[in-house]
Protein backbone atom coordinates (compact mmCIF):
# COMPACT_ATOMS: atom_id res chain seq x y z
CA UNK A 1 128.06 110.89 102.31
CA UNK A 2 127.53 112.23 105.63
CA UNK A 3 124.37 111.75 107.69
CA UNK A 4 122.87 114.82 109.05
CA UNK A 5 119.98 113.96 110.42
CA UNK A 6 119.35 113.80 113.93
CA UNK A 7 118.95 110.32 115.77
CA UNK A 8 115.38 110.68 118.07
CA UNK A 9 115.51 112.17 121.04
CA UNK A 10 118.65 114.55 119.74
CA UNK A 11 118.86 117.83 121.16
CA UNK A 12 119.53 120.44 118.36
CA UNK A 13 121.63 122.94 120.05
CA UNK A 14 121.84 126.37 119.59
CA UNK A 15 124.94 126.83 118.43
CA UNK A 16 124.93 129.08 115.07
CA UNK A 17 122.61 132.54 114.48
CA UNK A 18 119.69 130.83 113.27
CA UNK A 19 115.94 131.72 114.82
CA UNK A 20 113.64 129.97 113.31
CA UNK A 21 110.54 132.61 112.49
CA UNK A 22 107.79 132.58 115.64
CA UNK A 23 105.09 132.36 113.32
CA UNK A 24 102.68 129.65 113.21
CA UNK A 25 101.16 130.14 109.90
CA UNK A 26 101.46 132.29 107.04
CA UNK A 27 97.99 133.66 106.48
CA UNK A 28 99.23 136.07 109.40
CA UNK A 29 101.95 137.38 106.93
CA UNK A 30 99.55 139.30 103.87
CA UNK A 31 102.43 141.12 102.14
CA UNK A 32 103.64 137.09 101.76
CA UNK A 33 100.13 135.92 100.89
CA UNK A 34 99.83 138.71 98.62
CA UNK A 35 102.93 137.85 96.67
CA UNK A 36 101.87 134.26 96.77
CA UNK A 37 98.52 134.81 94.62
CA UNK A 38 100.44 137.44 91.87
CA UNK A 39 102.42 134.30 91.50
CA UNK A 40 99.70 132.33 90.12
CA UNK A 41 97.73 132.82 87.13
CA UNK A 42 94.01 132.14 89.10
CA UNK A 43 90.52 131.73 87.00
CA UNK A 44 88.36 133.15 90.00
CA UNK A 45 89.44 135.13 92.78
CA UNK A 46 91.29 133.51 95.58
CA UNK A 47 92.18 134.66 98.81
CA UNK A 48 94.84 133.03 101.77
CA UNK A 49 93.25 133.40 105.08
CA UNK A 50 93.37 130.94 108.44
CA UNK A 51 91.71 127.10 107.65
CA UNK A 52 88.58 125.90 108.77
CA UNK A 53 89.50 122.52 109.42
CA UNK A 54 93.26 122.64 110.52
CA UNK A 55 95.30 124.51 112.37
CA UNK A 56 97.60 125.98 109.28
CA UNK A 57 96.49 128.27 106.56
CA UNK A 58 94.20 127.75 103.90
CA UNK A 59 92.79 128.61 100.28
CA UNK A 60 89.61 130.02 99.54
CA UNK A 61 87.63 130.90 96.63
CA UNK A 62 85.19 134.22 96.68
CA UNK A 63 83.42 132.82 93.34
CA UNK A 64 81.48 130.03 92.74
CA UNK A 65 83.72 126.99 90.92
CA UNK A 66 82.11 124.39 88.26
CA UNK A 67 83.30 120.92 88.40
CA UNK A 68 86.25 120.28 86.20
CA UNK A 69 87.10 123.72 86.01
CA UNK A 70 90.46 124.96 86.05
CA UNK A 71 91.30 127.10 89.39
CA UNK A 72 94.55 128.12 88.60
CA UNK A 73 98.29 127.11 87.50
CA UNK A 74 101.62 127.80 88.82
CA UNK A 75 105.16 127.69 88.14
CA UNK A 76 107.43 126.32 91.29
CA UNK A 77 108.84 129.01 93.74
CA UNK A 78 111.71 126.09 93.81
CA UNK A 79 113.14 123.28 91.34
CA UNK A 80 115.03 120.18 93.33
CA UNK A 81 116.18 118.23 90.42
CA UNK A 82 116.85 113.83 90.36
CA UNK A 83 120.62 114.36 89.27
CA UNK A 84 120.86 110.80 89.34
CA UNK A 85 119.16 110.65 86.37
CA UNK A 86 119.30 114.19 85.01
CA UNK A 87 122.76 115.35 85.49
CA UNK A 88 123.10 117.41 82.80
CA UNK A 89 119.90 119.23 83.13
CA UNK A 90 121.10 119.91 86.63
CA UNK A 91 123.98 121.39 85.82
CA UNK A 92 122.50 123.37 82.73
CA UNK A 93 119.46 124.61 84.38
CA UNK A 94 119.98 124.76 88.62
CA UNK A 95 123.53 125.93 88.86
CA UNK A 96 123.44 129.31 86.61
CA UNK A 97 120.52 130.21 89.55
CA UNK A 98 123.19 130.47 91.81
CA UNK A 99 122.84 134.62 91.77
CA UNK A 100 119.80 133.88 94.30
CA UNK A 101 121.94 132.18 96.83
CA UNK A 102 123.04 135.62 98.73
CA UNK A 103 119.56 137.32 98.69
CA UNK A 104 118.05 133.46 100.12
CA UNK A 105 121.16 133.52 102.79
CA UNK A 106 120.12 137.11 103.83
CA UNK A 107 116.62 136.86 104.19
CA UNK A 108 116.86 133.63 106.41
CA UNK A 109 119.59 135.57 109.30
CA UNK A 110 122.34 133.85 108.77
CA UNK A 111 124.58 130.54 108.77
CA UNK A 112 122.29 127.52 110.05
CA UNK A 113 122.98 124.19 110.93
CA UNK A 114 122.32 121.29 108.71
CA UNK A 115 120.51 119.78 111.18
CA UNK A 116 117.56 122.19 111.03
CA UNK A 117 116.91 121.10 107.63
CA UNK A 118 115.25 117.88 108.97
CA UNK A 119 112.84 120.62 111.03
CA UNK A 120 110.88 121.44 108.01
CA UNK A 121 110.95 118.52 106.00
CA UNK A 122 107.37 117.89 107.06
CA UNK A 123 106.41 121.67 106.10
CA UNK A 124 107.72 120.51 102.67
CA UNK A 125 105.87 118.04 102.32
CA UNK A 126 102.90 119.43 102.73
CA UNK A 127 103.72 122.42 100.53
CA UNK A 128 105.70 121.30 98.04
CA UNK A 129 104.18 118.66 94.89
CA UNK A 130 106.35 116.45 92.59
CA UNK A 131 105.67 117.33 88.79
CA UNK A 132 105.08 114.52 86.88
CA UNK A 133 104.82 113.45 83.56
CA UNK A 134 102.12 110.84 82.31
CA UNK A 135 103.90 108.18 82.01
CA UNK A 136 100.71 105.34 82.00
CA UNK A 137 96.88 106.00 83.14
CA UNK A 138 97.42 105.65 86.49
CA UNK A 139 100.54 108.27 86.50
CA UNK A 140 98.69 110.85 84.90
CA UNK A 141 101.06 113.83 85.17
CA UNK A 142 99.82 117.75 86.74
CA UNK A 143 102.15 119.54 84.75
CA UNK A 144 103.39 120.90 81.70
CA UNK A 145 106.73 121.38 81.46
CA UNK A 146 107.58 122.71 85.14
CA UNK A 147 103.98 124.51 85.28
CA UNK A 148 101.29 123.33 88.01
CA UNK A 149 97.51 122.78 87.32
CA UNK A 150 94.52 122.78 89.68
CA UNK A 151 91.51 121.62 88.63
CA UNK A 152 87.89 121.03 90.80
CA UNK A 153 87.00 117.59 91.10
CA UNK A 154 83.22 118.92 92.68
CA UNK A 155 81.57 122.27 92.54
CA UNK A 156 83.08 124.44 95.42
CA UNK A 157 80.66 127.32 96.89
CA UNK A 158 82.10 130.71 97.01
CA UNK A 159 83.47 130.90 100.95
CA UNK A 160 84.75 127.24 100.60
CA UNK A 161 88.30 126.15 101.30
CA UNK A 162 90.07 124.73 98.54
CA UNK A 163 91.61 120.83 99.73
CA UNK A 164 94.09 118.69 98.34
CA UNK A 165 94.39 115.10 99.25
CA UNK A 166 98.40 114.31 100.84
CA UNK A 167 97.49 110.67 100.68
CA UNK A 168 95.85 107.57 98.62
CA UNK A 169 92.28 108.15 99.37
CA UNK A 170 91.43 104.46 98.40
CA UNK A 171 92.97 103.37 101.30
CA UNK A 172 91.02 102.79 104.75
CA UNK A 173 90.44 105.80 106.76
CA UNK A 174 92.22 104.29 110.11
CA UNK A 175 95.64 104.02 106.96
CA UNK A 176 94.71 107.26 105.73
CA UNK A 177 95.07 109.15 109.29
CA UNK A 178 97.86 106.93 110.15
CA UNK A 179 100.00 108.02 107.45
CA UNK A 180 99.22 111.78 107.50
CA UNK A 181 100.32 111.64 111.10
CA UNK A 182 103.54 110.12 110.66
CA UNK A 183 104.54 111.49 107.47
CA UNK A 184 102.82 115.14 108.09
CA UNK A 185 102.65 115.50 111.58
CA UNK A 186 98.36 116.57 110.71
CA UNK A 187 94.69 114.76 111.00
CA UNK A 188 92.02 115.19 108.30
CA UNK A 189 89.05 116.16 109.34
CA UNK A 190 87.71 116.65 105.97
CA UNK A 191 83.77 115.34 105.19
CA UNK A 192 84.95 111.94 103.37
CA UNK A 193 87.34 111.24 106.58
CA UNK A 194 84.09 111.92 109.53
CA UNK A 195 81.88 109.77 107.11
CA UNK A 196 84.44 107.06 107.04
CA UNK A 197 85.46 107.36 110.22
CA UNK A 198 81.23 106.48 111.36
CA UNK A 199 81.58 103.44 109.11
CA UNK A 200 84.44 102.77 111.38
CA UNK A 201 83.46 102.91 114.85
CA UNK A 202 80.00 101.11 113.97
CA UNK A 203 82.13 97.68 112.79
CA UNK A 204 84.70 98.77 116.01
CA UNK A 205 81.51 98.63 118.33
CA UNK A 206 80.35 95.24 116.66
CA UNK A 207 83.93 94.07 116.55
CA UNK A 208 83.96 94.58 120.33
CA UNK A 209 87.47 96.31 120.04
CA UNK A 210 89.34 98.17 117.48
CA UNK A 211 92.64 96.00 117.11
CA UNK A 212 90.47 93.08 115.00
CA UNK A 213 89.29 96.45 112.47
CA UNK A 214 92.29 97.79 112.21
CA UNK A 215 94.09 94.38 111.43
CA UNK A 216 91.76 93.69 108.92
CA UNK A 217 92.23 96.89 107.13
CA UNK A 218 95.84 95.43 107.27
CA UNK A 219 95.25 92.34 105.95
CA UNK A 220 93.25 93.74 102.64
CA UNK A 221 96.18 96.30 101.78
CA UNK A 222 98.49 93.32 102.08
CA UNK A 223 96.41 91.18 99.47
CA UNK A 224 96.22 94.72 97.67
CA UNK A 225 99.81 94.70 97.49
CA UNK A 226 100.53 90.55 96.70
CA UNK A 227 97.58 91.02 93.76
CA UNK A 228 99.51 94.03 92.18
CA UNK A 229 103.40 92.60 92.22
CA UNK A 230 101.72 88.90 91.14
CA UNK A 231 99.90 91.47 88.22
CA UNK A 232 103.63 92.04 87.19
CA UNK A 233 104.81 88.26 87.48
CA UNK A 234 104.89 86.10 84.66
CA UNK A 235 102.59 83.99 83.55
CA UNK A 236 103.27 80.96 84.91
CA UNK A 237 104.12 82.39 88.43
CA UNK A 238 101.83 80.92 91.46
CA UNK A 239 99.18 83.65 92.92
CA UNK A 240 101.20 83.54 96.38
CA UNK A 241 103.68 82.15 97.94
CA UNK A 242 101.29 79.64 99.41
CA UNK A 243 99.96 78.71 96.42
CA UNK A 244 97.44 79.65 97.97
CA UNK A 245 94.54 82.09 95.56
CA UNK A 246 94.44 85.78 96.72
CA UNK A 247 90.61 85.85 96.41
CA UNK A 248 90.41 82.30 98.88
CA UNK A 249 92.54 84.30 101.17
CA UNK A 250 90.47 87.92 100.99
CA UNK A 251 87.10 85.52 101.60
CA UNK A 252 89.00 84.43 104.44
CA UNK A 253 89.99 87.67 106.07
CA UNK A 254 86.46 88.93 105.25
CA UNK A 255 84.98 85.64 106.84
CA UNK A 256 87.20 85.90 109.58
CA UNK A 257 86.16 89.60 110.56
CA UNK A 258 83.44 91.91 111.68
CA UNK A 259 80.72 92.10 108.80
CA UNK A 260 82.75 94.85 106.14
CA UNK A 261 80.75 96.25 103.94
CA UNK A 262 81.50 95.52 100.14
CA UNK A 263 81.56 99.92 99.88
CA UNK A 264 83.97 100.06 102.67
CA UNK A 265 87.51 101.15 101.39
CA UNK A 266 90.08 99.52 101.22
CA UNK A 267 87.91 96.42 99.80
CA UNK A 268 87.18 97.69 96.57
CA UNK A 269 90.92 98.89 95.62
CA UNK A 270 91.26 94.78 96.51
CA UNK A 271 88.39 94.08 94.19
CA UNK A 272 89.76 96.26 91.55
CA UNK A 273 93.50 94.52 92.33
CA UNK A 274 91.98 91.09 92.21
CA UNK A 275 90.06 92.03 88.82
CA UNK A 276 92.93 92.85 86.92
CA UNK A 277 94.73 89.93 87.83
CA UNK A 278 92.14 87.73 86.91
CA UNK A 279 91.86 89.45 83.49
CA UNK A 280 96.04 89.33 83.14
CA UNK A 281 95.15 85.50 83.35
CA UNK A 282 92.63 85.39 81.14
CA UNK A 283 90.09 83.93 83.93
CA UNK A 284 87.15 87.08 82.80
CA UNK A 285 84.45 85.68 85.01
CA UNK A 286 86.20 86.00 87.75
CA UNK A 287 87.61 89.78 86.66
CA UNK A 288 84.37 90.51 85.39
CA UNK A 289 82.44 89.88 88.97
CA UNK A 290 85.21 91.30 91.01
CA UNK A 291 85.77 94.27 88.96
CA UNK A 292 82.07 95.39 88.63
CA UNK A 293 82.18 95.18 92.09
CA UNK A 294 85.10 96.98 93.01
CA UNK A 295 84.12 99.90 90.64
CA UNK A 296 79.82 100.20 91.54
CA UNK A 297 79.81 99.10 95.04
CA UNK A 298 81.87 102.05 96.56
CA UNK A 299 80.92 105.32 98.22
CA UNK A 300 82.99 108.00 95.97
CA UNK A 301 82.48 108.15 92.31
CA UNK A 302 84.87 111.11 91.83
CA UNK A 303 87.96 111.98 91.10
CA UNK A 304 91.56 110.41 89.35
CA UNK A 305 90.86 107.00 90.94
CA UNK A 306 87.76 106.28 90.12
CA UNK A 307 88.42 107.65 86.41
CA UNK A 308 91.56 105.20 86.46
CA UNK A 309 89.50 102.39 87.66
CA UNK A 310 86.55 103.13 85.11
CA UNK A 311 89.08 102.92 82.18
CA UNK A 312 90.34 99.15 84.30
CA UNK A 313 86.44 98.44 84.01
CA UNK A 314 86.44 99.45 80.27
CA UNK A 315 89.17 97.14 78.82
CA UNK A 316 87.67 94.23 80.62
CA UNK A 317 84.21 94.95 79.48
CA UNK A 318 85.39 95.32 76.26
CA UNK A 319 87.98 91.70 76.13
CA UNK A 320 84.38 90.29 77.45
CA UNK A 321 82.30 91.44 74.84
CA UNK A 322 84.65 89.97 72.42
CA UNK A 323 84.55 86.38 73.45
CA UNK A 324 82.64 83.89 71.58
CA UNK A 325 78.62 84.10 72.19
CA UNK A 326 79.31 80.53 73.06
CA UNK A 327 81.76 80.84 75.83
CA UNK A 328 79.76 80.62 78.43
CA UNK A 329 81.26 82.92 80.83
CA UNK A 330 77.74 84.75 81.67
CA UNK A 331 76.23 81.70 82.66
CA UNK A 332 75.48 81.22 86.34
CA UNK A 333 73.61 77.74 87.60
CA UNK A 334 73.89 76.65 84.14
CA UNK A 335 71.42 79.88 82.73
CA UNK A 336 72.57 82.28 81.32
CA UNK A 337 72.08 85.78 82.64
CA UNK A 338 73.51 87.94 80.18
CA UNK A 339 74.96 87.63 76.93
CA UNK A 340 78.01 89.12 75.69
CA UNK A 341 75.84 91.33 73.70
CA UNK A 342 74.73 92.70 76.92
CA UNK A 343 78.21 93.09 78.04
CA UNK A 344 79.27 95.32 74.92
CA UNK A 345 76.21 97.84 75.41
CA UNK A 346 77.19 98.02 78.83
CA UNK A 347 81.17 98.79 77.48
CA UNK A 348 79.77 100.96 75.13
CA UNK A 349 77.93 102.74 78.13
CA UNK A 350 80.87 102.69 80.60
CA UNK A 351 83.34 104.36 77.39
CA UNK A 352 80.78 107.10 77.18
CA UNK A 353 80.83 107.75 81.30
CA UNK A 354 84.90 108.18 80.98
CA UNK A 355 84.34 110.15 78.08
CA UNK A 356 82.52 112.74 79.86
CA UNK A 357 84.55 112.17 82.96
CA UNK A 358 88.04 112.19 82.00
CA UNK A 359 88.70 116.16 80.80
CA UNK A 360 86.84 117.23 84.05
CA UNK A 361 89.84 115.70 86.25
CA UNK A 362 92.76 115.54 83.92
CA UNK A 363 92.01 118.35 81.21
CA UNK A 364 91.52 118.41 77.69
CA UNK A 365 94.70 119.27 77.47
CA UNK A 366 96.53 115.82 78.69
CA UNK A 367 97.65 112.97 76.93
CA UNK A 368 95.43 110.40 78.76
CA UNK A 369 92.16 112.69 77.88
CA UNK A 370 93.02 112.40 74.49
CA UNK A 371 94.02 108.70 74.30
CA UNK A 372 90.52 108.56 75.79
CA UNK A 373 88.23 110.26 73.69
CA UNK A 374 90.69 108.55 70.63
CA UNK A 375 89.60 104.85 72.07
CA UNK A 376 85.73 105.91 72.41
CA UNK A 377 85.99 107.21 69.07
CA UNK A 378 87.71 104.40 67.64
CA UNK A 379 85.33 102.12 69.54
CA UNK A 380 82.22 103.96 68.36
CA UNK A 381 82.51 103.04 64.96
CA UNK A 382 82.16 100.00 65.38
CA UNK A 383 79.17 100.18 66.87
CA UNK A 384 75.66 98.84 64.82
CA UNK A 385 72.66 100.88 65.87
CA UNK A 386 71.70 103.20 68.52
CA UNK A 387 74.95 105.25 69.66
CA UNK A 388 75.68 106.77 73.53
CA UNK A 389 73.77 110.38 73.79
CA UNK A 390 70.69 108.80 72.53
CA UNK A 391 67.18 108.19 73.80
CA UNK A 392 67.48 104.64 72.47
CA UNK A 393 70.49 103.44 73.21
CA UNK A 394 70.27 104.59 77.26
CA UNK A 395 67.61 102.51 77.10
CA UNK A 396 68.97 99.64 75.65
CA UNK A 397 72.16 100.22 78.40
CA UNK A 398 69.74 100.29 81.33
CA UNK A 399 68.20 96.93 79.81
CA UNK A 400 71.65 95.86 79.33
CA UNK A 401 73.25 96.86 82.75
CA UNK A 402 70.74 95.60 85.01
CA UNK A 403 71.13 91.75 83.62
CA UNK A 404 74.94 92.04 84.30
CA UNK A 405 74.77 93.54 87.51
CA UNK A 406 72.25 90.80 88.37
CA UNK A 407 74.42 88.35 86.71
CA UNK A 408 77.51 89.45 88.93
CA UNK A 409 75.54 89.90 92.29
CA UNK A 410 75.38 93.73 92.36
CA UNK A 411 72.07 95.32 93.85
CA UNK A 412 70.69 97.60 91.01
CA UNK A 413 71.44 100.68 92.88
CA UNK A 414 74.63 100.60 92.25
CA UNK A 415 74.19 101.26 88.47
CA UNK A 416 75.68 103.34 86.52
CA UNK A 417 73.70 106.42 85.02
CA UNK A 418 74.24 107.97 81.96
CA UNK A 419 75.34 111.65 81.62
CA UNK A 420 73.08 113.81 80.14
């Protein structure tokens, strides 16, 4: 197959009738933005008008939206298909489309170079989504069938623009601003990304430079990555190629650098990493301590991570509160701090959290909200006593919760409340 695009520094001549439109964004366009909001089936009134905090267009709301609630869903203007892997779909469903292929040619001027596809690959990237099935928790899928939906993950005032997120947002920020400007040619400026970026310059002004930060960002996603493909290995496989443990190593890059804060991504993604690796190996006071952390000792409590990492914290709670009363695992010094009791109240707790969590981000409608509520109702019965919702068990869980957290070295304010 032929390569088309252009090497760097390539000159793309003018050579065929293409002119790329003058326009800089397409909020100037309202017979475009118009046709662009009939296409969607909206639950409050939205409007397309020039963004606050870049330099493109942006989506607002003129109505107040909950949390959880739907804002609206969408069928693709455009379908690419993998016909790798779904060749007869391709041919059944993208080829009898073909009719379109005059009106498209017409309303872009004319016969264009190859070559100028590679111009707006980054505008398609920032416009375009893959649809996704759910394939496992942490692939949760957007769509059904080849329809879009948007749902809040916080209340957004009437006036507000409506954001996505184009990258992972438990990486560091200084990863996070990298990557949208190499891969989208744009820098957040969004409210998480200014707090961040504070956290940042304070260790960059104790650091004394910014290279030794930035590096050590580095080094976590690296023992991110190790903990995650070891998570895969079999059982028997070393923990690194050193033989060396990945949690000696993250002490060592945390020992090694200015003073990170435990809430400072990208440590507790490495926690979380770490956690489940331990548990895969059935070493649970090690999970246990490094998961707690990695899930309570972080600034965001929102969104598909954090629901994805409180369903992590779940199963290990729960594979705790099953060993023997004996085992010894809560013990620290030799006295024990918590009993497994403790640690099934506090799994019973955590269940009821991601119960109420879960349809807010993904919908009632997915297959991962109802696996969910199916586990904490499957759970729930076996529960003696007091059950979540009530006076007497949150009690009991706050009793509970504070002699693990205390047990795993987590400062009380980092609990976990109960929803109402």
């Amino acid at each position: 197959m032929t390569d088309y695009r252009p090497e760097n520094g390539d000159i793309i001549e003018d050579n065929d009738d293409f002119k790329p439109s003058p326009r800089e964004a397409f909020h100037t366009e309202p017979q475009l933005c118009d046709y662009m909001l009939r296409k969607i089936h909206s639950s409050v009134p939205l409007m397309i008008k020039s963004s606050l905090i870049s330099m493109g267009s942006g989506l607002f709301t003129t109505q107040d939206i909950e949390e959880g609630q739907e804002i609206y869903r969408s069928i693709p203007f455009m379908t690419a298909v993998d016909y790798d892997r779904n060749l007869d779909y391709l041919c059944y469903h993208c080829l009898k489309e073909t009719e379109y292929v005059p009106a498209i040619q017409n309303a872009t001027g004319g016969k264009a170079s190859l070559v100028w596809l590679w111009k707006i690959v980054p505008a398609l990237r920032i416009n375009c989504v893959r649809i996704r099935t759910a394939g496992d928790h942490r692939s949760v899928g957007s769509a059904f069938d080849l329809e879009l939906k948007v749902r809040s993950l916080k209340r957004i005032s009437a006036g507000e623009e409506i954001t996505i997120c184009y990258v992972d947002p438990t990486l560091g920020v200084a990863s996070r601003q990298h990557l949208l400007e190499q891969e989208y040619h744009i820098k957040c400026s969004c409210r998480r990304c200014k707090s961040e970026a504070k956290d940042h310059e304070a260790l960059i002004a104790q650091a004394g430079n910014m290279d030794a930060v930035l590096q050590t960002e580095t080094n976590i996603l690296a023992l991110i990555r190790e903990a995650v493909l070891l998570n895969q290995a079999p059982d028997n496989a070393v923990f690194s190629p050193h033989n060396e443990p990945v949690e000696s190593r993250l002490n060592y890059v945390l020992g090694k650098a200015p003073s990170w804060p435990e809430f400072m991504d990208p440590l507790p993604a490495a926690r979380m990493a770490l956690g489940i690796l331990y548990r895969q190996k059935g070493k649970y006071r090690q999970a246990a301590v490094n998961i707690l952390k990695g899930q309570l000792v972080r600034r965001c409590r929102d969104g598909p991570e954090w629901v994805n990492d409180l369903f992590d914290t779940c199963i290990m709670l729960i594979q705790l509160g099953n060993l023997p009363p004996d085992s010894g695992v809560l013990k620290s010094n030799g006295k024990e701090m918590a009993t497994i009791m403790d640690a099934r109240t506090v799994a019973y707790g955590y269940l009821y959290v991601l119960f109420k969590a879960v349809s807010k981000v993904f919908g009632s409608g997915t297959l991962y909200t109802k696996m969910v509520f199916d586990m904490f109702g499957s759970v729930l019965t076996q529960k003696p006593g007091n059950c979540p919702g009530s006076e007497e068990f949150a009690k009991e869980f706050e009793e509970a919760q504070a002699k693990l957290l205390a047990w795993a070295g987590i400062p009380i304010q980092y609990a976990l409340d109960l929803p109402q």
